[in-house]
C-alpha atoms as a PDB file:
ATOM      1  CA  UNK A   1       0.000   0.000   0.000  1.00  0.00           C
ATOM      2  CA  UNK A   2       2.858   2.321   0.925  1.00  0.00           C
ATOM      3  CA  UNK A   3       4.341   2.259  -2.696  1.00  0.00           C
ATOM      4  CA  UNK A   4       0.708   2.800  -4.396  1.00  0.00           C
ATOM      5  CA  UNK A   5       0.295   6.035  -1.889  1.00  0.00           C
ATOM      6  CA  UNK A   6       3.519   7.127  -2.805  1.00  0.00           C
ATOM      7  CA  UNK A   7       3.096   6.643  -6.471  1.00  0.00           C
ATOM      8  CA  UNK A   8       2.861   9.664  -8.831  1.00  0.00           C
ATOM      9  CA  UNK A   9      -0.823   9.459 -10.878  1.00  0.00           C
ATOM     10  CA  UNK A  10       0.860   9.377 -13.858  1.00  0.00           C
ATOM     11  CA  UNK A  11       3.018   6.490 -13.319  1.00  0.00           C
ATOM     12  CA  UNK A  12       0.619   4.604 -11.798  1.00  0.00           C
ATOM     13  CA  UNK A  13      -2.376   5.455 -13.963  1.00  0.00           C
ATOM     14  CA  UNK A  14       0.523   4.602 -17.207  1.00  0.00           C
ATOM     15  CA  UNK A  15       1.359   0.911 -15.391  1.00  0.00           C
ATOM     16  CA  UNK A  16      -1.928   0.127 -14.292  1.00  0.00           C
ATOM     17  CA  UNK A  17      -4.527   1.424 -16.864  1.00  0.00           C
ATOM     18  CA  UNK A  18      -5.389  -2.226 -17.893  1.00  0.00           C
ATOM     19  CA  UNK A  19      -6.604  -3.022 -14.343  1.00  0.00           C
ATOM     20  CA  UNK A  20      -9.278  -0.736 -14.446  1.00  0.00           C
ATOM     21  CA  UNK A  21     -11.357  -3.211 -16.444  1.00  0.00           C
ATOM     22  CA  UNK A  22     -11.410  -5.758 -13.455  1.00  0.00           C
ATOM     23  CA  UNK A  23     -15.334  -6.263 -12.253  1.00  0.00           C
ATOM     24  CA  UNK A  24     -15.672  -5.040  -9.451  1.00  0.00           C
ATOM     25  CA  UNK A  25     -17.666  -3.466  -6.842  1.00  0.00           C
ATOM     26  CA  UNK A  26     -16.984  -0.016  -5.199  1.00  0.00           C
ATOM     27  CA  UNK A  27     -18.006  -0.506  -1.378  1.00  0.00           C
ATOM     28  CA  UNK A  28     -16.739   3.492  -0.650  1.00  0.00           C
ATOM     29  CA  UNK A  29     -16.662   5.796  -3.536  1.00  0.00           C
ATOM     30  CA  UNK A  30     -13.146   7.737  -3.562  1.00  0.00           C
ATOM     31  CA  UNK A  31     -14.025  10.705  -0.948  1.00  0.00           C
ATOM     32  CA  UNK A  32     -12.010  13.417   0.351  1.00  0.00           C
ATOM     33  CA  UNK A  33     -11.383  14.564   3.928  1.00  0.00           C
ATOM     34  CA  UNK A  34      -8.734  16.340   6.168  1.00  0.00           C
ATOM     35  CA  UNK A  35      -6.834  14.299   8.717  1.00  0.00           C
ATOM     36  CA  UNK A  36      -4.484  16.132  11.709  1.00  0.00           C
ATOM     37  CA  UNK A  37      -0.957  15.629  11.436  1.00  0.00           C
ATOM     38  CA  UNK A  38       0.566  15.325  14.687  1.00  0.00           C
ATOM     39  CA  UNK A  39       4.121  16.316  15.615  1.00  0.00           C
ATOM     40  CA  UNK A  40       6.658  15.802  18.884  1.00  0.00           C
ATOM     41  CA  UNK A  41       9.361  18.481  19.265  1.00  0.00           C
ATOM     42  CA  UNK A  42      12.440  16.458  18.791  1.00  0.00           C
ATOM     43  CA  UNK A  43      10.547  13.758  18.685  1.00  0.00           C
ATOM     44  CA  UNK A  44      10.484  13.244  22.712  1.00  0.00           C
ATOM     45  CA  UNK A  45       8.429  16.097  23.749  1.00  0.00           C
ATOM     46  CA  UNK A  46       4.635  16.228  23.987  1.00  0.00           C
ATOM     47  CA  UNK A  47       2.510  15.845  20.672  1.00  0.00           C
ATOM     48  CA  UNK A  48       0.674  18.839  19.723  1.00  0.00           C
ATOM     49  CA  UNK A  49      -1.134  19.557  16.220  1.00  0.00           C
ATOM     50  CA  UNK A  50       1.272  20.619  13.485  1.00  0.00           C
ATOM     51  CA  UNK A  51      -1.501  20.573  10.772  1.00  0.00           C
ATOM     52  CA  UNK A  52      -4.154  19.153   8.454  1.00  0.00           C
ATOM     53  CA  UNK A  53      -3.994  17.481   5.509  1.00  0.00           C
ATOM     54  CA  UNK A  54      -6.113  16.410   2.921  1.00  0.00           C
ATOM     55  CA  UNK A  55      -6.310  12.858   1.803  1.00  0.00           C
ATOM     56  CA  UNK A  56      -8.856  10.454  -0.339  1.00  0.00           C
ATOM     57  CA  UNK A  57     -10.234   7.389   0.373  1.00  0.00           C
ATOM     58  CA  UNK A  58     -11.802   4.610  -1.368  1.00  0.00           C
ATOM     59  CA  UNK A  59     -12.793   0.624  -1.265  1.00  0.00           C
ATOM     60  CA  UNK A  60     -14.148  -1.703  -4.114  1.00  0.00           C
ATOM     61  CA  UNK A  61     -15.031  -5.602  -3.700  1.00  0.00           C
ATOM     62  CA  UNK A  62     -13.841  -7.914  -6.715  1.00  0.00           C
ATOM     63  CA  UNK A  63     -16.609 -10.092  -7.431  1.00  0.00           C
ATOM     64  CA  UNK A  64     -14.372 -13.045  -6.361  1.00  0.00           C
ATOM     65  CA  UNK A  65     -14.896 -11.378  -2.895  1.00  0.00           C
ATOM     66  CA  UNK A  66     -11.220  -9.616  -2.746  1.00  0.00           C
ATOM     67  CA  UNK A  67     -11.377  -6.631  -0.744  1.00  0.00           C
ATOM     68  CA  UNK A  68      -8.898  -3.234  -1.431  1.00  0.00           C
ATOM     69  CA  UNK A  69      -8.766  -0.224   0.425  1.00  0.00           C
ATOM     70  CA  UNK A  70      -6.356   2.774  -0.186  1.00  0.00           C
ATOM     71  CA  UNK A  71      -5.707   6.668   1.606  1.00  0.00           C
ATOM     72  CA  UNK A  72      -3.667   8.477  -0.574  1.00  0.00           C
ATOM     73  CA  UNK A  73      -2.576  12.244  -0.160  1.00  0.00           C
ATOM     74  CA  UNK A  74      -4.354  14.639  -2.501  1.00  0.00           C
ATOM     75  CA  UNK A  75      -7.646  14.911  -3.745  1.00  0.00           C
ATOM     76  CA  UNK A  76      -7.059  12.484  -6.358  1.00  0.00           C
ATOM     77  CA  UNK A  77     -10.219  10.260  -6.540  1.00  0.00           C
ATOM     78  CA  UNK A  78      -8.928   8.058  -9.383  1.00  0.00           C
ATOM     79  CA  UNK A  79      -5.477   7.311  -7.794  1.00  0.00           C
ATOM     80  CA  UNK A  80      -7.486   6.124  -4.489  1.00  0.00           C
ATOM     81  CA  UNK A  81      -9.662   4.115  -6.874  1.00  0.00           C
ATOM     82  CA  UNK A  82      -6.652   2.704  -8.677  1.00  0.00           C
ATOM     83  CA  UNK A  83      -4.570   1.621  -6.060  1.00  0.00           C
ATOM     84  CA  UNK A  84      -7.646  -0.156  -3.950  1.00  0.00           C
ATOM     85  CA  UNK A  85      -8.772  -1.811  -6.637  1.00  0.00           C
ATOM     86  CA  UNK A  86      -4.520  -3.041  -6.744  1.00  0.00           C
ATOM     87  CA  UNK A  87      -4.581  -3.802  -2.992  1.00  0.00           C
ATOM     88  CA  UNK A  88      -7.322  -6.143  -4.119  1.00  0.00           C
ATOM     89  CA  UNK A  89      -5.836  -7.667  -7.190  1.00  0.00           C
ATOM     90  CA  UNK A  90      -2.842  -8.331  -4.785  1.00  0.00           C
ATOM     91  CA  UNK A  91      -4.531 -10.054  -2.681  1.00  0.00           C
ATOM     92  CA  UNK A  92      -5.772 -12.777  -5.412  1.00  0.00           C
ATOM     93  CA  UNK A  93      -2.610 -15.337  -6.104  1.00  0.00           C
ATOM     94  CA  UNK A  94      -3.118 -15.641 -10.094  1.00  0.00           C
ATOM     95  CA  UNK A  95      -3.321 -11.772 -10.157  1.00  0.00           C
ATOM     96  CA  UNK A  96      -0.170 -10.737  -7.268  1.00  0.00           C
ATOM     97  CA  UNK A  97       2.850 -11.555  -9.534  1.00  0.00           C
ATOM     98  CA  UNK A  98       1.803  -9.719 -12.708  1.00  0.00           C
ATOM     99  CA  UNK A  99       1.064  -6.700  -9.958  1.00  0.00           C
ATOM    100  CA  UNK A 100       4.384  -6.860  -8.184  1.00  0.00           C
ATOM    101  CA  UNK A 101       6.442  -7.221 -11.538  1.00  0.00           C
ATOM    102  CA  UNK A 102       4.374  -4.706 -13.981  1.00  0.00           C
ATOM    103  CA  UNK A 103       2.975  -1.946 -11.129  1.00  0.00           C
ATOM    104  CA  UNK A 104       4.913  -2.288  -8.469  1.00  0.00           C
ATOM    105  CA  UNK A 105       8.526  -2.739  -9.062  1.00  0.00           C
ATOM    106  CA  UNK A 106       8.502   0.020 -11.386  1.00  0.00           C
ATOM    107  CA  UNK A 107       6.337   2.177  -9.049  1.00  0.00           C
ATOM    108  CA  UNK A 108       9.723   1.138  -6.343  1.00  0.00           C
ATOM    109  CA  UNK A 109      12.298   1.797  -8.735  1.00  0.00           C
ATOM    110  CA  UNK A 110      10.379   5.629  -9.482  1.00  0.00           C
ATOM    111  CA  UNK A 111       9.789   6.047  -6.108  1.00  0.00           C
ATOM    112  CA  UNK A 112      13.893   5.615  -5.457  1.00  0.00           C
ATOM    113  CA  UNK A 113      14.963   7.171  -8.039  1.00  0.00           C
ATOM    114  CA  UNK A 114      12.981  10.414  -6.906  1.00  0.00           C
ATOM    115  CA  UNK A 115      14.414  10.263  -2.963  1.00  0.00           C
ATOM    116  CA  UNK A 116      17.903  10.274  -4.781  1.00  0.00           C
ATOM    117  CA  UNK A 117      17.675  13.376  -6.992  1.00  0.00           C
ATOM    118  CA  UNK A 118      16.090  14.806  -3.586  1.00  0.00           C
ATOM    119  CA  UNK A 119      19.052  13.812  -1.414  1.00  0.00           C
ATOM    120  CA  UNK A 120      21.161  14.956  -4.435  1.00  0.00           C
ATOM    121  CA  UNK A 121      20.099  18.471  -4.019  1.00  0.00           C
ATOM    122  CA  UNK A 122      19.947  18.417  -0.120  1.00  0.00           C
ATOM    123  CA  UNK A 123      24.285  17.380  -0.726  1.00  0.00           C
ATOM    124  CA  UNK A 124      25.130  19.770  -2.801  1.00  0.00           C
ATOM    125  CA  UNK A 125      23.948  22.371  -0.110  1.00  0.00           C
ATOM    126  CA  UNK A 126      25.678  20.928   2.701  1.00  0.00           C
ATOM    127  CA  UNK A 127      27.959  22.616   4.892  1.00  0.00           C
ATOM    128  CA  UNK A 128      30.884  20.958   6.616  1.00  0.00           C
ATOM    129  CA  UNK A 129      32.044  22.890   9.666  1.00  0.00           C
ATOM    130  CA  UNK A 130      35.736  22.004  11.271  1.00  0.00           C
ATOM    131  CA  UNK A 131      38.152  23.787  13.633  1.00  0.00           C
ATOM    132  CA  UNK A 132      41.319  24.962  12.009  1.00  0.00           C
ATOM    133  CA  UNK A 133      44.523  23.664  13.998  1.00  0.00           C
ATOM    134  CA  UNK A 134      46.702  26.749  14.138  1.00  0.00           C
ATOM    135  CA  UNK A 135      50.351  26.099  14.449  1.00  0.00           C
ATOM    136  CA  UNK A 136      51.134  27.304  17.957  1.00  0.00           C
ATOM    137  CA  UNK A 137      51.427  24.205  20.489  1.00  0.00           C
END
């Protein structure tokens, strides 16, 4: 679930477009709602209310009885839609290796490949701080 949340729509609507013609059922259309984000200072301290943010849900039924859920961030109905109806297909054995080798994996290797480039940037603006011997002993 964690790579299908993180997914851009675009990568997973390109990898997973075929899926969409899977019968099934929607149980909760895709909806959108605001959750609290909760933060510690230094991560010790006590928890107070940093925020909201706004995330979708949604759940479908395959007829086979499979059930998928997904919360992504955004207001992105069809990604929720897309990546339940996966969590589902994952969870049927004949469909779970065609979904972790064509959705998935790629979905990983995008997902990796974007953290990178981000860590990239945050490097090149590093600062290294040290304390200049001088030559008197």
């Amino acid at each position: 679930m964690r790579l299908l949340a993180l997914a851009e729509w675009t990568d997973l609507d390109a990898r997973s477009r075929d899926l969409a013609g899977h019968p099934h059922d929607v149980l909760r259309a895709p909806e959108t709602g605001l959750v609290m984000l909760r933060g510690r200072m230094g991560a010790t301290g006590a928890a107070f209310n940093l925020g909201e943010a706004t995330i979708t849900r949604c759940a479908v039924r395959l007829t086979t009885g499979e059930e998928g859920h997904a919360y992504v961030l955004g207001r992105n109905a069809d990604h929720a839609h897309r990546a339940a109806l996966c969590d589902a297909l994952m969870q049927r054995p004949e469909d779970a290796g065609s979904i972790r080798q064509d959705v998935l994996s790629p979905i990983a290797d995008a997902i990796r490949a974007r953290q990178q480039r981000a860590a990239g940037k945050a490097a090149a603006t590093k600062v290294d701080f040290f304390t200049l011997v001088r030559g008197d002993v």
